[in-house]
Protein backbone atom coordinates (compact mmCIF):
# COMPACT_ATOMS: atom_id res chain seq x y z
CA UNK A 1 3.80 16.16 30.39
CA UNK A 2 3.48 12.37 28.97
CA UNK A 3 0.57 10.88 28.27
CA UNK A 4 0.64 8.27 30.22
CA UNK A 5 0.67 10.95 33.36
CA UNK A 6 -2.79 12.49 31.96
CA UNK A 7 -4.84 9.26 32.15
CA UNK A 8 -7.84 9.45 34.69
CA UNK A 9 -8.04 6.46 36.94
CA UNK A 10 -11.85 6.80 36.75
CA UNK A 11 -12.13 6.67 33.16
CA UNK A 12 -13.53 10.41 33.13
CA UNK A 13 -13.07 12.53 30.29
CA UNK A 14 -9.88 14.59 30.58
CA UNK A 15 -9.95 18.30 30.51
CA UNK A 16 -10.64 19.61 27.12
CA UNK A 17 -7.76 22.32 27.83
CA UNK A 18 -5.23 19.48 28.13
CA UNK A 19 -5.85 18.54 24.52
CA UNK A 20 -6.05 22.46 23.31
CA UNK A 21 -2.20 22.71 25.24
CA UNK A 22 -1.48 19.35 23.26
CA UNK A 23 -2.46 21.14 19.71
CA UNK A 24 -1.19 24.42 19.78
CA UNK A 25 2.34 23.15 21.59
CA UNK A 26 2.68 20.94 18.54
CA UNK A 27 5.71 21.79 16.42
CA UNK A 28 7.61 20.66 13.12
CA UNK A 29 10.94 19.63 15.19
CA UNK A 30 14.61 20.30 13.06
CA UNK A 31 16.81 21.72 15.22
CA UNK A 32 15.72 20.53 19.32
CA UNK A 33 16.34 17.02 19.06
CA UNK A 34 18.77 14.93 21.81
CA UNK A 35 18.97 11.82 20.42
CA UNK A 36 18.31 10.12 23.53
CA UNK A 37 17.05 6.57 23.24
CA UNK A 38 13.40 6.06 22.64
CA UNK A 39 11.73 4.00 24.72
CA UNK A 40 10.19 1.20 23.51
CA UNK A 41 7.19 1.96 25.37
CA UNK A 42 6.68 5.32 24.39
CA UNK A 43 7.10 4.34 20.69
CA UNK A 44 4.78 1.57 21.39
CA UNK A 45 1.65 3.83 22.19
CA UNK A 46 2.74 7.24 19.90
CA UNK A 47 2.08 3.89 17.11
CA UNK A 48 -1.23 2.71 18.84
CA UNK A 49 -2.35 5.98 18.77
CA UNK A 50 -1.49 6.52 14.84
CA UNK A 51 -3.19 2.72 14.00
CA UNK A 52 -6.12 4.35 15.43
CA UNK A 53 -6.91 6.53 13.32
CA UNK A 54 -10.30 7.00 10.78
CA UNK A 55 -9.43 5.30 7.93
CA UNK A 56 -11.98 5.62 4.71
CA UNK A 57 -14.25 2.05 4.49
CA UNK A 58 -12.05 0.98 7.45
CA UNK A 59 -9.32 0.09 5.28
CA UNK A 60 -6.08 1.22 7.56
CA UNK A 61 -4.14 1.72 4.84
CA UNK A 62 -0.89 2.72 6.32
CA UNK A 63 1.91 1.25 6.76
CA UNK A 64 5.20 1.92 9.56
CA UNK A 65 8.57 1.46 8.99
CA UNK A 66 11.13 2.57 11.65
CA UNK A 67 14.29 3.47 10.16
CA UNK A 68 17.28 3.65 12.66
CA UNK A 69 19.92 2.49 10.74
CA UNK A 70 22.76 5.24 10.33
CA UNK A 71 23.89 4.47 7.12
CA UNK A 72 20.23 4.80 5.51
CA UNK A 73 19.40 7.67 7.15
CA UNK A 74 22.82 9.04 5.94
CA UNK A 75 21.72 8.32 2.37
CA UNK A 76 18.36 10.22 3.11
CA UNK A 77 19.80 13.01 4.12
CA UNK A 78 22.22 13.50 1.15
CA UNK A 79 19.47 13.04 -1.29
CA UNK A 80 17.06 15.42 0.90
CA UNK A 81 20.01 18.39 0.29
CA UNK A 82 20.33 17.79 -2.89
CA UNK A 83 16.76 18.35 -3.25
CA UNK A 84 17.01 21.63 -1.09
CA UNK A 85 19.00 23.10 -3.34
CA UNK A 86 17.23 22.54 -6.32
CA UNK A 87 14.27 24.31 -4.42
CA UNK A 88 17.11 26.77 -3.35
CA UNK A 89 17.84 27.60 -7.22
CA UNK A 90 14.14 28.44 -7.93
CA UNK A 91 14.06 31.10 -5.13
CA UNK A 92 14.60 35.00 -5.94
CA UNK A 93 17.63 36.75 -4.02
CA UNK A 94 15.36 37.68 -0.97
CA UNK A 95 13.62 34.25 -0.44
CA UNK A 96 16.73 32.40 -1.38
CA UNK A 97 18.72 34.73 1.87
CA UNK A 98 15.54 33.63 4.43
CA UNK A 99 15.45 30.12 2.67
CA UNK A 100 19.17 29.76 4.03
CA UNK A 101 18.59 30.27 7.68
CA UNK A 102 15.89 27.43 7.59
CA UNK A 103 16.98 24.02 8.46
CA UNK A 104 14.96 21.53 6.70
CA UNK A 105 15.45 18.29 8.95
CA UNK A 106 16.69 16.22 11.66
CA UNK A 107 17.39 13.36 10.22
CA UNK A 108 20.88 12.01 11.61
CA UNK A 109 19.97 14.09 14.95
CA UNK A 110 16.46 12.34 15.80
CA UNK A 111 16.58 8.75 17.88
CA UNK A 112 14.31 7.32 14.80
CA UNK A 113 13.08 7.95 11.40
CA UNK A 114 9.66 6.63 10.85
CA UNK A 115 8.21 6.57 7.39
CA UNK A 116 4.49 6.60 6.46
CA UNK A 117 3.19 4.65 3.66
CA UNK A 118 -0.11 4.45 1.77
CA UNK A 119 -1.05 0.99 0.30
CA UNK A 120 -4.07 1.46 -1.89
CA UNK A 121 -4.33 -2.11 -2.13
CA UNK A 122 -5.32 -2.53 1.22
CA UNK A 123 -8.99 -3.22 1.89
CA UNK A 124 -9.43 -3.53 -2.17
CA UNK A 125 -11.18 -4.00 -4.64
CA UNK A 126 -14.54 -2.31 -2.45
CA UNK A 127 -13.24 0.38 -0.41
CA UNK A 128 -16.72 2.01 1.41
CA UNK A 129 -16.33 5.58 0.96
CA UNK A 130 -13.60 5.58 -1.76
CA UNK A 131 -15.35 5.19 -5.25
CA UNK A 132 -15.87 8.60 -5.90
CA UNK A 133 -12.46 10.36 -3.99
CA UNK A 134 -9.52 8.04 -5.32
CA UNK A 135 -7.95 10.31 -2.55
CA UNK A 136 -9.89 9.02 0.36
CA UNK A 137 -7.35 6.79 1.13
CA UNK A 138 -3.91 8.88 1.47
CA UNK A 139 -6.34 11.29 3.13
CA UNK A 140 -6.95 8.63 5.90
CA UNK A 141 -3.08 8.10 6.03
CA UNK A 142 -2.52 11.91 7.03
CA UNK A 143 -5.07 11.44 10.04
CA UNK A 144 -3.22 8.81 11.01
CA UNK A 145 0.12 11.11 10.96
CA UNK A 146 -1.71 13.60 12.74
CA UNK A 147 -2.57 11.46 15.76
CA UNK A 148 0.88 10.43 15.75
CA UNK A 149 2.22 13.89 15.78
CA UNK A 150 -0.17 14.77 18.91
CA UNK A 151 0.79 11.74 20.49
CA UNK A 152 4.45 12.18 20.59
CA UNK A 153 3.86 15.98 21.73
CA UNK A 154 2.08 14.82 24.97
CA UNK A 155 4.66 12.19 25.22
CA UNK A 156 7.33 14.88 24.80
CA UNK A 157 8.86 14.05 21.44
CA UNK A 158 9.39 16.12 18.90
CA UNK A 159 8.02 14.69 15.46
CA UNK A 160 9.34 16.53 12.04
CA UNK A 161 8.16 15.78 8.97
CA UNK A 162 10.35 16.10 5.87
CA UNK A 163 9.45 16.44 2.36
CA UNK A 164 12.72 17.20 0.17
CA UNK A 165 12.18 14.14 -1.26
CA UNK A 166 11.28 12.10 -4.48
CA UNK A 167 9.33 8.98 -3.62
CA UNK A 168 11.10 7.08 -5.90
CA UNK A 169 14.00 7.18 -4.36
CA UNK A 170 13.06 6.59 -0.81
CA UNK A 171 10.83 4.05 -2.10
CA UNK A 172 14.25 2.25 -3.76
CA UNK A 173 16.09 2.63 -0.36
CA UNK A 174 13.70 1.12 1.64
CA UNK A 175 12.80 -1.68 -0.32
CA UNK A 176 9.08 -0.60 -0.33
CA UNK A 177 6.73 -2.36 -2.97
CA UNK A 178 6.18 -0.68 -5.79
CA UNK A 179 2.47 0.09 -4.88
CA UNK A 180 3.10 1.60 -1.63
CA UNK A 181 3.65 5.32 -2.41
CA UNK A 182 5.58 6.61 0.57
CA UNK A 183 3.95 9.54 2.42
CA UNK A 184 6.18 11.10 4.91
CA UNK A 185 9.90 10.53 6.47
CA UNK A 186 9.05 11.54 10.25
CA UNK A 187 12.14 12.06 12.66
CA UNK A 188 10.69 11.20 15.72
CA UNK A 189 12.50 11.63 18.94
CA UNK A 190 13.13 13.60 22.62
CA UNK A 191 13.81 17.07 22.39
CA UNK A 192 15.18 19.68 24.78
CA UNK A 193 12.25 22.25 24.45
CA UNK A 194 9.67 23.01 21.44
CA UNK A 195 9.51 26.32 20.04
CA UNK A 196 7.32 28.69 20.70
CA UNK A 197 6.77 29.68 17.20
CA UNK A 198 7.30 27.77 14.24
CA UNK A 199 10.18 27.71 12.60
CA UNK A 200 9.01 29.38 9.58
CA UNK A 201 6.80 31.81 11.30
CA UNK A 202 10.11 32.90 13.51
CA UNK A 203 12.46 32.82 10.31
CA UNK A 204 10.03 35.07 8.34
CA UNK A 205 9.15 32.93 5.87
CA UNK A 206 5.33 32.71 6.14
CA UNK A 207 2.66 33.99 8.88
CA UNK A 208 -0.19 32.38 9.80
CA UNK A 209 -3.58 33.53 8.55
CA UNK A 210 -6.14 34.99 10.80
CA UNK A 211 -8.55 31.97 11.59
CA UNK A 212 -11.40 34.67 9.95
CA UNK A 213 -9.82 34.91 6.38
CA UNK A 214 -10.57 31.06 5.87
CA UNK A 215 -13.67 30.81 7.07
CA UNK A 216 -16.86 30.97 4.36
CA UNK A 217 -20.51 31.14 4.99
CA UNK A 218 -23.20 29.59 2.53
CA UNK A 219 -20.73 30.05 -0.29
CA UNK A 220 -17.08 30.58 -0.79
CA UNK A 221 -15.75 33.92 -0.25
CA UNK A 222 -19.13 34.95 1.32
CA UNK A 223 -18.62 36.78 4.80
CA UNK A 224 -20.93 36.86 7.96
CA UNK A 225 -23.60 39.86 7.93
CA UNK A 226 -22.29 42.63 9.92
C-alpha cells in the first residue's frame, strides 16, 4: 500500500505492524520491474525520506543523482557484466552453476537509476562524531539508503542495489568529482509483485542466519545462561 495511504489524519502514531510489514516485505528487486513511469511525486518523497536520514555531526553527506538516460545506463550495464564474470571466473564448478541462475540487476528494466554518493568534504574540516571513525560518514550515507529502500517499498517500488562495479569507472561516467566516492547504483522503479524470498535465499546461494547465532551477551561469542 503507498505511503501516502498510511498517513493518520490525527497525527497519531501508525501501527507499529505497518512498519514490521514494510521491513520484512523489503526486497533487492532484479527481475519484477515494469518500467512504468515514476511519478514525480512518489520520487519526490522516497528522496525526502532518504535526506532525512542520521547523518554523523549532521553533516548529510550524500549526494543524488538520477540517472535515466538510456545510453548511460547502457554503458553501466556492460561494464557491470563484465565485472560478473570476472566474479564468475573465481567461483568453483558448483557455485559458478548457482551463480548462473542469479541475475545481478535491473538496470535497463527499472524507470530510474539513482546513484548514492558520499562527499567527505561535506560538513568539513570538524565533523562532530567523526574524529575517531573516518567511517562515520559513509556509514551515515547507508542509513540514508536504507530509508530510501523502506520508502519506496511502502510506496510500492522495487529498489535494487548493484555492486558489480569499480567506482572509478562510474565515477568517470557520471562526471562525479573526484572526492565523491560513489556508494551505490540503485534501480528504482514499479514492480509487478516482490518476492517472497530473496533472490539468493530462493536460488540457493546463501540462507539467512537464525537471529540467535548473532546475538552476544557481555562478550563476543558468550551465550545466555540456560
Amino acid at each position: 500500500m503507498p505511503l501516502h495511504a498510511h498517513h493518520d489524519p490525527t497525527g497519531s502514531p501508525l501501527p507499529a505492524h505497518d512498519f514490521y510489514d514494510v521491513l520484512h516485505r523489503r526486497r533487492d528487486v532484479r527481475a519484477e520491474f515494469t518500467g512504468e513511469e515514476l511519478p514525480p511525486e512518489v520520487l519526490r518523497r522516497v528522496l525526502t525520506a532518504a535526506h532525512a536520514a542520521p547523518s554523523v555531526g549532521l553533516s548529510q553527506p550524500w549526494d543524488f543523482l538520477l540517472v535515466r538516460d538510456e545510453t548511460t545506463r547502457r554503458a553501466f550495464r556492460e561494464h557491470v557484466l563484465a565485472e560478473r564474470s570476472v566474479f564468475a571466473a573465481q567461483l568453483d564448478t558448483a557455485q559458478a552453476e548457482t551463480f548462473a541462475r542469479i541475475k545481478i540487476e535491473g538496470i535497463l528494466e527499472s524507470s530510474v537509476g539513482l546513484v548514492v554518493s558520499y562527499d567527505p568534504d561535506r560538513g568539513s574540516p570538524a565533523v562532530l562524531g567523526r574524529h575517531a571513525i573516518a567511517d562515520a560518514g559513509l556509514y551515515s550515507v547507508c542509513l540514508a539508503i536504507q530509508n530510501l529502500w523502506l520508502a519506496a517499498t511502502a510506496e510500492g517500488l522495487g529498489v535494487g542495489w548493484v555492486s558489480f562495479y569499480r567506482e572509478d569507472f562510474l565515477r568517470r561516467l557520471l562526471a562525479l568529482p573526484s572526492r565523491l566516492r560513489p556508494v551505490a547504483w540503485l534501480c528504482v522503479g514499479p514492480v509487478r509483485h516482490l518476492q517472497e524470498t530473496p533472490d539468493l535465499e530462493r536460488h540457493g546461494w546463501r540462507k539467512r542466519l537464525p537471529l540467535d547465532d548473532v546475538v552476544h551477551y557481555e562478550r563476543y561469542g558468550q551465550r545466555p545462561p540456560r
